[in-house]
Protein backbone atom coordinates (compact mmCIF):
# COMPACT_ATOMS: atom_id res chain seq x y z
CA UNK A 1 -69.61 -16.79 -0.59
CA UNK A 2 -71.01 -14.42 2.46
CA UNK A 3 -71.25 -10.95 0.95
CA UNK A 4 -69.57 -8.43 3.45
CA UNK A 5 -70.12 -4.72 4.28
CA UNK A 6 -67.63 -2.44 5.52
CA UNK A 7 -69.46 0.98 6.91
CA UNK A 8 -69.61 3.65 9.31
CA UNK A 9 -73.35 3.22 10.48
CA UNK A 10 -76.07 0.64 9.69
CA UNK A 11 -79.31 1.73 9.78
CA UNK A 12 -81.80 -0.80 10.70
CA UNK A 13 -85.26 -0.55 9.04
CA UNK A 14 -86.15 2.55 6.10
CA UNK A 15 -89.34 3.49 7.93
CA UNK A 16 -89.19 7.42 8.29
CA UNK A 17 -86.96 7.72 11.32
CA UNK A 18 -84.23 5.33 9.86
CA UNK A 19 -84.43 6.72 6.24
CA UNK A 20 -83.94 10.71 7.56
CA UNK A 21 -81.04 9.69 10.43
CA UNK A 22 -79.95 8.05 7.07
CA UNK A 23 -79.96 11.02 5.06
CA UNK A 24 -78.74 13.68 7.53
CA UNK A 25 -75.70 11.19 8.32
CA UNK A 26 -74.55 10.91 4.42
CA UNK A 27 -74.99 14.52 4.50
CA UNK A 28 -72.52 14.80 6.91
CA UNK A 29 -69.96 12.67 4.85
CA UNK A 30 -70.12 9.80 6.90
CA UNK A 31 -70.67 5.58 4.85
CA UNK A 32 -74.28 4.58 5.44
CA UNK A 33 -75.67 1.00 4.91
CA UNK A 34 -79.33 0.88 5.19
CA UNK A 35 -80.72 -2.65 5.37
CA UNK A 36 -84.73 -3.26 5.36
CA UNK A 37 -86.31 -6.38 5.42
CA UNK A 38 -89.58 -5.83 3.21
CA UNK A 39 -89.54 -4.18 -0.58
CA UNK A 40 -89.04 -0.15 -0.56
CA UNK A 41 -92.97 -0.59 -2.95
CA UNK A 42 -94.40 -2.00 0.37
CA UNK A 43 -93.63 0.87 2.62
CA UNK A 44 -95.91 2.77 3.73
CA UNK A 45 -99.04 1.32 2.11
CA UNK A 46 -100.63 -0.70 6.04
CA UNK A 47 -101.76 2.91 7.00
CA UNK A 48 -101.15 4.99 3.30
CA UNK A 49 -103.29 7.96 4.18
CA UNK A 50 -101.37 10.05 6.83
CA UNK A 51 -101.76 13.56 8.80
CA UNK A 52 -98.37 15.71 9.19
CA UNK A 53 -98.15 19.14 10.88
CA UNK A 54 -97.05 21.86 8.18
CA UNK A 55 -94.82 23.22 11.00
CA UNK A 56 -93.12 20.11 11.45
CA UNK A 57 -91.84 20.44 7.83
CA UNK A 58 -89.67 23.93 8.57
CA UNK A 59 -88.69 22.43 11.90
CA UNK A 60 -86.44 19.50 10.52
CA UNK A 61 -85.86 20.71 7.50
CA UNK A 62 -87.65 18.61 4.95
CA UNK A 63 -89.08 20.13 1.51
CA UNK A 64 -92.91 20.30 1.90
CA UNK A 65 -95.12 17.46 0.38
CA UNK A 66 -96.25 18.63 -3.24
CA UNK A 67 -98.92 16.34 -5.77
CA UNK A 68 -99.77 13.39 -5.72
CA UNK A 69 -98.31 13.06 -2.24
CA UNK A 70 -99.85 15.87 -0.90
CA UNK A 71 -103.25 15.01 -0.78
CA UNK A 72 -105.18 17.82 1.02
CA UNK A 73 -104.45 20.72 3.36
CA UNK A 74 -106.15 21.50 5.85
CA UNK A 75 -105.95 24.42 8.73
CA UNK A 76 -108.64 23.44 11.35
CA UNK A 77 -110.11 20.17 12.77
CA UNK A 78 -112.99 19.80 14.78
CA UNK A 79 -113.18 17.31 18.07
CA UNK A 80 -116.58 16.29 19.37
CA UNK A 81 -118.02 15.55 22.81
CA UNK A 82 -119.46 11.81 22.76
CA UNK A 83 -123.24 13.54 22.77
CA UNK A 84 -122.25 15.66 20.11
CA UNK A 85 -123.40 18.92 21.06
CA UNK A 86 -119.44 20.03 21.70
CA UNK A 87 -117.90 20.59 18.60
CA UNK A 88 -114.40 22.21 19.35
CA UNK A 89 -112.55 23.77 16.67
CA UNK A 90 -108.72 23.19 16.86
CA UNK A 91 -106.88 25.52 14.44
CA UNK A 92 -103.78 23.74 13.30
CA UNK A 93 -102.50 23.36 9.77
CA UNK A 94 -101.44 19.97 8.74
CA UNK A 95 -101.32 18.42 5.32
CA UNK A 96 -103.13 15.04 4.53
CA UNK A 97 -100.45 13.01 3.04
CA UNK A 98 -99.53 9.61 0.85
CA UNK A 99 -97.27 8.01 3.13
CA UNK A 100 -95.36 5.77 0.44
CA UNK A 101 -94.90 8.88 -1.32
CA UNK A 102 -93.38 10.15 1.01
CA UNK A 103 -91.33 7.22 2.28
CA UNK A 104 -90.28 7.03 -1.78
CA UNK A 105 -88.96 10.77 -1.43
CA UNK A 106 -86.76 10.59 1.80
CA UNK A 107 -85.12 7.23 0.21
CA UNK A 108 -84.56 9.70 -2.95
CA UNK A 109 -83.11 12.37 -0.73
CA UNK A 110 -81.04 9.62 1.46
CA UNK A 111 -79.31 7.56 -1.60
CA UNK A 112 -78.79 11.37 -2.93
CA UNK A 113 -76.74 12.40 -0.21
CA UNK A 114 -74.89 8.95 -0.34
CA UNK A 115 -76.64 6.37 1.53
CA UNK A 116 -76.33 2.88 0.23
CA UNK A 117 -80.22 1.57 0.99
CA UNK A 118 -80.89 -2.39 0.68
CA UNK A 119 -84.31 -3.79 0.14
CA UNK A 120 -85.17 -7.59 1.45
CA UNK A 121 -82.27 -7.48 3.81
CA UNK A 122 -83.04 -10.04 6.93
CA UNK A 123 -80.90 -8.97 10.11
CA UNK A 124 -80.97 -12.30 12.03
CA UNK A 125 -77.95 -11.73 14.38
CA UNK A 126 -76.02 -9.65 15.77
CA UNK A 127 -72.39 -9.11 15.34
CA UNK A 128 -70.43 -8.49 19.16
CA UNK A 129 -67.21 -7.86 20.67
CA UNK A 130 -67.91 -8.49 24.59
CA UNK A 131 -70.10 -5.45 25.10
CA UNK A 132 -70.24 -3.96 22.37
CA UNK A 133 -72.09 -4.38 18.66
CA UNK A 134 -69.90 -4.26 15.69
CA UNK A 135 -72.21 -5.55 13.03
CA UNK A 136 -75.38 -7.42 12.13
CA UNK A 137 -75.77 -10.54 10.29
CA UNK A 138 -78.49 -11.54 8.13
CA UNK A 139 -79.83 -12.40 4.07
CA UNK A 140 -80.25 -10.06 1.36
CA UNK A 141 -81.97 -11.46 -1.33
CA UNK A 142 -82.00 -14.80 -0.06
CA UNK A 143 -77.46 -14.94 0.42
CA UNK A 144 -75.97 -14.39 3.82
CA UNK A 145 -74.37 -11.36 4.57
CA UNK A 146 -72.47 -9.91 7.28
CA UNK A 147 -71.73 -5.98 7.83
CA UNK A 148 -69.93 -4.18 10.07
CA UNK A 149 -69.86 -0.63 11.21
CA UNK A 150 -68.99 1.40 14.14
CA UNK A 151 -72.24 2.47 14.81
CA UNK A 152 -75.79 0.52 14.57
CA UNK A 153 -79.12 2.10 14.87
CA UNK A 154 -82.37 0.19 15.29
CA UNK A 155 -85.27 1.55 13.08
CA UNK A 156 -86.71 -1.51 12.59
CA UNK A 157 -90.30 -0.21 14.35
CA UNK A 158 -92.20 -1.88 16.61
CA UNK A 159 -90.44 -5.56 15.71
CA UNK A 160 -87.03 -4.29 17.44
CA UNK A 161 -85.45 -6.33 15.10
CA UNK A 162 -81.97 -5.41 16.77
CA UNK A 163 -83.13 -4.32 20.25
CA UNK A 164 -85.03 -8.03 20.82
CA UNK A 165 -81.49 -9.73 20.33
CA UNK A 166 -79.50 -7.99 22.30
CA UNK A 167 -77.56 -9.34 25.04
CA UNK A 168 -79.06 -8.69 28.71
CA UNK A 169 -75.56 -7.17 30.18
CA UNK A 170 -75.43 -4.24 26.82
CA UNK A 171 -77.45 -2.41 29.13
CA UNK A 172 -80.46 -1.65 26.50
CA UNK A 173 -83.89 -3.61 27.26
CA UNK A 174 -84.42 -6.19 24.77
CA UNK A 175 -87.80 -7.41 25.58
CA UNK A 176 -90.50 -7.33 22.88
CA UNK A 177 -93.42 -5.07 23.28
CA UNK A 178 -96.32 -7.12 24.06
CA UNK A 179 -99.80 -7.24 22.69
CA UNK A 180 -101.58 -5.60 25.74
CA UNK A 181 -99.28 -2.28 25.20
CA UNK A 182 -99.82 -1.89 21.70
CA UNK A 183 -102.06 0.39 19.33
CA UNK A 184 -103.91 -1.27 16.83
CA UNK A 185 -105.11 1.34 14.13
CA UNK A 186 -107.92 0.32 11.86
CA UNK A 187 -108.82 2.57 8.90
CA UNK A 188 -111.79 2.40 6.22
CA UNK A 189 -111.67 4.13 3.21
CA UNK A 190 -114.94 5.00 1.97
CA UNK A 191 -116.39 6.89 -1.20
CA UNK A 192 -119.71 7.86 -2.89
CA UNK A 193 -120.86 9.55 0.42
CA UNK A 194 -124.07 10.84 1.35
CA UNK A 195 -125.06 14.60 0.78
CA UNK A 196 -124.59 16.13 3.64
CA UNK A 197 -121.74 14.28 5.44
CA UNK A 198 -119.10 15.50 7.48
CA UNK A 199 -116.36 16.98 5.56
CA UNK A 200 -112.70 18.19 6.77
CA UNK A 201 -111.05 16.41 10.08
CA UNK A 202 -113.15 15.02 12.81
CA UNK A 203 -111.84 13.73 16.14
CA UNK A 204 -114.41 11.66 18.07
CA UNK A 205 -111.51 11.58 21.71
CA UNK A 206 -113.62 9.20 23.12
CA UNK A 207 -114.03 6.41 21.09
CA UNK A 208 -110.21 7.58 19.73
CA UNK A 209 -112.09 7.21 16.25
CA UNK A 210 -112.13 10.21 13.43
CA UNK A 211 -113.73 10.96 10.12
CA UNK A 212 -110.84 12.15 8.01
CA UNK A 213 -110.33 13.59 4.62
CA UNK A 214 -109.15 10.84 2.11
CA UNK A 215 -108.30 11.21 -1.71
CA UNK A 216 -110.63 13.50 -3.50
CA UNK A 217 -114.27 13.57 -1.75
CA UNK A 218 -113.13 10.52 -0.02
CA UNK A 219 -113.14 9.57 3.66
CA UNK A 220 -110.64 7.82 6.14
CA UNK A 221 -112.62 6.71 8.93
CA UNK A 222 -110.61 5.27 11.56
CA UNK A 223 -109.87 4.04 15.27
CA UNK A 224 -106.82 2.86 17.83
CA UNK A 225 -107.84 0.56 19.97
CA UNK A 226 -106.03 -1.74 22.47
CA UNK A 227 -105.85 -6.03 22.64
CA UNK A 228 -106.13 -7.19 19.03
CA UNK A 229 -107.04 -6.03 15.50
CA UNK A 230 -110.46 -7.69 15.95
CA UNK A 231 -111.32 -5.63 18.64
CA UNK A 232 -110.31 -2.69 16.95
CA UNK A 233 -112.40 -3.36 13.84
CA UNK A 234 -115.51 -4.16 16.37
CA UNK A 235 -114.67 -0.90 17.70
CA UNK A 236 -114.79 0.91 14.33
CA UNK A 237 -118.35 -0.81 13.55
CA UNK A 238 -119.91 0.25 16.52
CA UNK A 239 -118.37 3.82 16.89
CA UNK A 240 -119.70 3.95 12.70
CA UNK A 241 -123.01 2.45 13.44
CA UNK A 242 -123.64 5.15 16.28
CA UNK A 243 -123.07 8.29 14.70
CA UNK A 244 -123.22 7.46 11.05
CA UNK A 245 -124.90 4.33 9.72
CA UNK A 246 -123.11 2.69 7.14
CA UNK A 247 -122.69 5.71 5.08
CA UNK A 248 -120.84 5.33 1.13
CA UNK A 249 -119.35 2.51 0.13
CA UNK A 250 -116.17 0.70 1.56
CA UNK A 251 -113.55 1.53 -0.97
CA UNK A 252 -110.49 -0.32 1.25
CA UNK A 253 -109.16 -1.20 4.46
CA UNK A 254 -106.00 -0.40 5.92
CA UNK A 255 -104.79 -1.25 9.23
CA UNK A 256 -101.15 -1.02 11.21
CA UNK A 257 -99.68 -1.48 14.91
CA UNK A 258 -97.45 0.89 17.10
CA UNK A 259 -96.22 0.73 20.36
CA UNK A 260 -97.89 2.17 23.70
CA UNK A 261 -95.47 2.02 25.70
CA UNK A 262 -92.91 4.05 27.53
CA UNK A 263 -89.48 4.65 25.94
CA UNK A 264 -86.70 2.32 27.24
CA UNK A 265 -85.13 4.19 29.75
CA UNK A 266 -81.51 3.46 27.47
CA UNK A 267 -81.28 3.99 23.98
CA UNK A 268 -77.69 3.49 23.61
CA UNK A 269 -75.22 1.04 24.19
CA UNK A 270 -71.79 0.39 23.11
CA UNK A 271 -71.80 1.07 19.16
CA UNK A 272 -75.78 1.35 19.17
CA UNK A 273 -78.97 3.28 18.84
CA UNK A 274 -82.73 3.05 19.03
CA UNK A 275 -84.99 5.71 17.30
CA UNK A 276 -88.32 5.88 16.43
CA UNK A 277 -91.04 3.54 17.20
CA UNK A 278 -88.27 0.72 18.10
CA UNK A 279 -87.81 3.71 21.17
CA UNK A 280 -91.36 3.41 21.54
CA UNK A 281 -91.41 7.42 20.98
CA UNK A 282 -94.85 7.80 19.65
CA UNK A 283 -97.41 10.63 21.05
CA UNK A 284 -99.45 9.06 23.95
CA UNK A 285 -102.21 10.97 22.97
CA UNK A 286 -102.44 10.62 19.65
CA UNK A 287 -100.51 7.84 18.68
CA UNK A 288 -98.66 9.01 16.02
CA UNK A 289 -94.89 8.52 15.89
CA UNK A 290 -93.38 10.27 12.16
CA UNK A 291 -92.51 13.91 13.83
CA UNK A 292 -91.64 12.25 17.52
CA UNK A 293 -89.48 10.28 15.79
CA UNK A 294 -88.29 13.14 13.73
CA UNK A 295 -86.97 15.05 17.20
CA UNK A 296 -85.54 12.07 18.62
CA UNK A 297 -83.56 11.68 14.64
CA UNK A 298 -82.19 15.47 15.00
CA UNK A 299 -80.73 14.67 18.35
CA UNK A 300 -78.96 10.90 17.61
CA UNK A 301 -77.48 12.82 14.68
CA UNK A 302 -75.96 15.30 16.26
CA UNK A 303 -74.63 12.92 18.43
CA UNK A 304 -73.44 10.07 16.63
CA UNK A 305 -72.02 12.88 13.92
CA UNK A 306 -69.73 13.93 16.80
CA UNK A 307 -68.95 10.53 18.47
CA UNK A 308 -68.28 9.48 14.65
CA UNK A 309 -65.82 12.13 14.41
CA UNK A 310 -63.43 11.37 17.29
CA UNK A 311 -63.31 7.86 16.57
CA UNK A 312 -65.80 7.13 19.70
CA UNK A 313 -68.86 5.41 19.73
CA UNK A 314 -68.77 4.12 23.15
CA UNK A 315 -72.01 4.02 25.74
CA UNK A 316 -70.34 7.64 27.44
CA UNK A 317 -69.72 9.19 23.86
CA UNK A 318 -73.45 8.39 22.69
CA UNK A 319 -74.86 9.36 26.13
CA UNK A 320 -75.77 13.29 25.20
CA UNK A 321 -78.59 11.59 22.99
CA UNK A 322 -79.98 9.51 25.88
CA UNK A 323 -79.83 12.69 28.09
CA UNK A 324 -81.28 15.36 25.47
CA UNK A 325 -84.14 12.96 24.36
CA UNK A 326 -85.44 12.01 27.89
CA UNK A 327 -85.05 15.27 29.49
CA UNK A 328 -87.17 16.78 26.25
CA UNK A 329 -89.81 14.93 24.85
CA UNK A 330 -88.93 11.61 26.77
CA UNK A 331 -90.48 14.09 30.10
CA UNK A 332 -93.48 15.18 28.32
CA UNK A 333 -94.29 11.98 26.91
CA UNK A 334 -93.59 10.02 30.33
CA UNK A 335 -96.23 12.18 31.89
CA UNK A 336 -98.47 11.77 29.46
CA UNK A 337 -98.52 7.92 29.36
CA UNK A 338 -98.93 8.36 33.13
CA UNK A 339 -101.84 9.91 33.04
CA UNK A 340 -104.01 8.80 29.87
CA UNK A 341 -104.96 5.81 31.31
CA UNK A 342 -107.03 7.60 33.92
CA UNK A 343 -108.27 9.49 30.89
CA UNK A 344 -109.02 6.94 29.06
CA UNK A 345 -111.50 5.37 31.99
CA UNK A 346 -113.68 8.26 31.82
CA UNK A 347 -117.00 7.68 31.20
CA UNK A 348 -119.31 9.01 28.33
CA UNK A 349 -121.30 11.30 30.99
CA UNK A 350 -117.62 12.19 32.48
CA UNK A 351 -116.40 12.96 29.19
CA UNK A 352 -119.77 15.05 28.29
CA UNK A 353 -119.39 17.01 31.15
CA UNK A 354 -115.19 17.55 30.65
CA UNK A 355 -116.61 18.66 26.82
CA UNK A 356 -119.50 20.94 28.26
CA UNK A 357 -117.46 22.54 30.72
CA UNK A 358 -114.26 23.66 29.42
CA UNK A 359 -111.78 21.21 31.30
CA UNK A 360 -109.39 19.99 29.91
CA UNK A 361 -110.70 19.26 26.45
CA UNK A 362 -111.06 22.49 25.02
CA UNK A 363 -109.66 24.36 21.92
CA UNK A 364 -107.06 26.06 23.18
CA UNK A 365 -105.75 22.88 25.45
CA UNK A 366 -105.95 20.63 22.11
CA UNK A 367 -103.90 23.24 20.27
CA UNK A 368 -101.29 23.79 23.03
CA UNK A 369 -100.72 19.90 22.89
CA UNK A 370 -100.83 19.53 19.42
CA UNK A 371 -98.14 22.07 19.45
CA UNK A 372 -96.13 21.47 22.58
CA UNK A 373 -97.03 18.03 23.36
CA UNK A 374 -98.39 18.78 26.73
CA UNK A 375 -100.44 21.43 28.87
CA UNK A 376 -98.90 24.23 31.29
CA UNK A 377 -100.91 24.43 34.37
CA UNK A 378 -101.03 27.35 36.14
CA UNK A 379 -101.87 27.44 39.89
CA UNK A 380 -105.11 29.27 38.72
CA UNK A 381 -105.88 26.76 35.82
CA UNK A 382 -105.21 23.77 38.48
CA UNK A 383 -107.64 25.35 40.85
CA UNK A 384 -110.29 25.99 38.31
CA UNK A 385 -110.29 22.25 37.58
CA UNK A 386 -110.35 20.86 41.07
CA UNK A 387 -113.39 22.68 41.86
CA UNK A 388 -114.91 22.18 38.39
CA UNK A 389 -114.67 18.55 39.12
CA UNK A 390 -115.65 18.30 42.87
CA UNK A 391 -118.80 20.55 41.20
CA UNK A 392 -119.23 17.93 39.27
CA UNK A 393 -119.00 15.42 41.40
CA UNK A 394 -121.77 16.84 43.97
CA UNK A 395 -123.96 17.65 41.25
CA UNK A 396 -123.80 13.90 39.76
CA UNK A 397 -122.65 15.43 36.50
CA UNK A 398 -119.15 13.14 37.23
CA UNK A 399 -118.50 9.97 38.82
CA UNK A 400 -116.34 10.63 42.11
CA UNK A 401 -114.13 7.49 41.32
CA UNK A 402 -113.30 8.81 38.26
CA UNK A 403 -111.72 11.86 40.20
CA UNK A 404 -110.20 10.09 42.61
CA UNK A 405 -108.04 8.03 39.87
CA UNK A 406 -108.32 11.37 37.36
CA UNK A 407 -105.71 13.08 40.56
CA UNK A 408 -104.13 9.90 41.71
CA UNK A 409 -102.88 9.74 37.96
CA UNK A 410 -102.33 13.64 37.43
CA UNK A 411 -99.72 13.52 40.90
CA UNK A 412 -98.01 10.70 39.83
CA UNK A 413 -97.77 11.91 36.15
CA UNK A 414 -96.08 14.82 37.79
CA UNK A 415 -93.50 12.69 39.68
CA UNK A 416 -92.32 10.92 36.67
CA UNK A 417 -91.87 13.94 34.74
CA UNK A 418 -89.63 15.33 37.36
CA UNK A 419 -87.71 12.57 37.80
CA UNK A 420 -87.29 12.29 33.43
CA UNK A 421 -85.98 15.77 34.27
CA UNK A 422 -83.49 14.98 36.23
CA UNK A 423 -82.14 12.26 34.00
CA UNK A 424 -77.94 11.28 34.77
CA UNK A 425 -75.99 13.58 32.86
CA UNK A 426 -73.68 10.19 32.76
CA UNK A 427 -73.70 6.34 32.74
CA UNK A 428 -72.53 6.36 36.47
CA UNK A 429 -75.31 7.33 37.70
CA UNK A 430 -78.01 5.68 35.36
CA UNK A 431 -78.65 2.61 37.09
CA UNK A 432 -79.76 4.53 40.68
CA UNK A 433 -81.95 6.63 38.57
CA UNK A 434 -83.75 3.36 36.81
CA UNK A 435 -84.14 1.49 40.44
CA UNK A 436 -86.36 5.27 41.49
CA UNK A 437 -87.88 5.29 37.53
CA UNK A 438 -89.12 1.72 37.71
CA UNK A 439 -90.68 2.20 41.23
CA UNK A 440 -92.28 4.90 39.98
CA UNK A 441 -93.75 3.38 37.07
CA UNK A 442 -94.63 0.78 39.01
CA UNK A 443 -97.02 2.81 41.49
């Protein structure tokens, strides 16, 4: 016979975003059904070696990592120019971290608080009432299942595993993320190094490659690289080959995939939610997507606690998170994605000269982003640019293209924020706002 659930809120996936809505929910009294499709022993382990702001710790309210998951800490990095000669401290304390350690203790804190988690559970439909989900249907452990709830949230990840089969006319976009806007992060683990190799964190911003700390005197040395994992590895190999030779011994290799993408302009629709890297809410300019996906988790709480409470988990009464989410970190990120493509076009003598001169990629502008996920520019600060880089420019030092695309990308990156800003405090006005969102995308 099909097994059923009864619940208040399925949870989708037991990444980090769907495990921690999980918990905070139960803690608010309310039934929780996680389902994931892989084994809770798998989690974790494609990447395994993480970094995680300390700060980020106090600021959602999670116990600090302590041994064995706690690897390292570590209180400054250092980011290089691509000739080297640039080596930019960036003073931020972060702790080096086992990832399925961690996953392992926000499952203990979730089932603590009263969440029912489920391991091997397929979703492969979805359960709807016209226009609205009730439910999900699937396999656990090979039998078919149905549950039902008045609230689902997708925390599947990148797969969407809920978001991809949703009908058209819910209002949420249900396409998958395709190859060409995705992250693929390649990782080596290497031991037995050298005397006299780096130590600590090192950011290499154009080649997005690092030398990391790893277990012990151990290394992470890793990339992010559009198209393909194959491309990525080449990418590794030659970034390696350049500045370090083949350095060690390879110890493991680790690899994983994220979305680079903007967020769906909806994350709710009648009885659902999207968080995390589903909501494609990862930092454009670093990639990583645990403590985005932590801020977007604080607000869909608060939200769905209160829709939960009145017996309303319609499109209006889940609206505040949409709202919230995209006039916060949905504006900062927007502008962000807008404009890193530009970035990333630089070229090595463009970058050298950025490095050498102060612009953009210095200490203090790494640490204000690290911190605030974007940079305040001041009328002075904006002036001191534009004539840096026209100096530039004269002098040969950087390629005029490159500015003309550099402030092409900076203006419109400026127009979609704005317009993020002024996100529809209700439905009624959401689908004006996408025709103006998607035209500026577009451009």
């Amino acid at each position: 016979m099909e097994k059923q659930f009864f619940t208040d809120v399925i949870v989708v996936g037991a990444g980090t975003a769907g495990t921690v809505f999980a918990w905070r929910m139960a803690q608010r009294g309310h039934k929780v059904l996680v389902l994931e499709e892989n084994p809770f022993s798998a989690l974790g382990k494609a990447i395994e070696i993480i970094h995680m702001e300390k700060v980020r710790f106090d600021e959602f309210d999670i116990p600090h990592p302590e041994p064995p998951e706690l690897i390292h800490t570590e209180n400054i990095g250092f980011t290089y120019s691509p000739d080297e000669i640039m080596k930019l401290p960036v003073r931020n304390t972060f702790y080096v971290v086992n990832m399925p350690l961690l996953m392992q203790r926000l499952r203990f804190y979730a089932i603590s608080a009263g969440a029912d988690l489920r391991q091997d559970a397929k979703v492969e439909e979805l359960v709807l009432e016209g226009k609205r989900i009730v439910g999900v249907k699937g396999t656990l452990n090979g039998e078919r299942f149905t549950a039902h709830a008045s609230l689902v949230v997708d925390a599947s990840g990148i797969a969407g595993a809920v978001r991809t089969k949703l009908p058209t006319d819910l209002g949420v976009e249900n396409a998958p993320v395709p190859p060409e806007k995705r992250l693929y992060v390649c990782l080596e683990l290497r031991s037995d190094l050298p005397e006299g190799s780096l130590t600590g964190s090192n950011g290499y911003m154009f080649h997005k490659a690092f030398w990391n700390k790893g277990y012990g005197d151990d290394v992470v040395l890793g990339i992010g690289q559009p198209h393909s994992y194959d491309y990525a590895w080449q990418k590794l190999r030659q970034w390696r080959e350049e500045y370090f030779g083949d350095p060690g011994r390879v110890v493991g290799h680790r690899q994983g995939v994220i979305p680079f993408t903007r967020t769906p302009f909806s994350m709710v629709g009648n009885g659902l939610m999207l968080i995390g890297d589903t909501a494609n809410q990862n930092k454009p300019f670093s990639g990583e997507g645990i403590t985005s996906g932590f801020t977007a988790v604080k607000i869909a709480v608060e939200t769905a606690d209160q829709a939960l409470k009145i017996g309303d988990t319609s499109l209006a009464a889940l609206w505040d998170y949409n709202l919230r989410y995209q006039r916060g970190q949905g504006a900062k990120f927007a502008a962000s994605l807008a404009q890193l493509p530009a970035a990333a076009e630089l070229t090595r003598k463009d970058v050298n000269y950025l490095f050498h001169k102060g612009i953009i990629f210095s200490s203090a502008d790494f640490e204000e982003l690290n911190q605030n996920f974007e940079l305040q520019m001041s009328m002075k600060k904006l002036v001191k640019i534009a004539l840096t880089l026209l100096w530039g420019v004269v002098t040969g030092q950087f390629k005029a293209a490159s500015l003309k695309k550099f402030m092409q990308a900076s203006s419109q990156a400026g127009k979609i924020k704005q317009h993020y800003l002024k996100f529809p405090e209700s439905p009624a006005q959401f689908n004006a706002w996408v025709v103006e969102a998607k035209r500026l995308w577009h451009e």
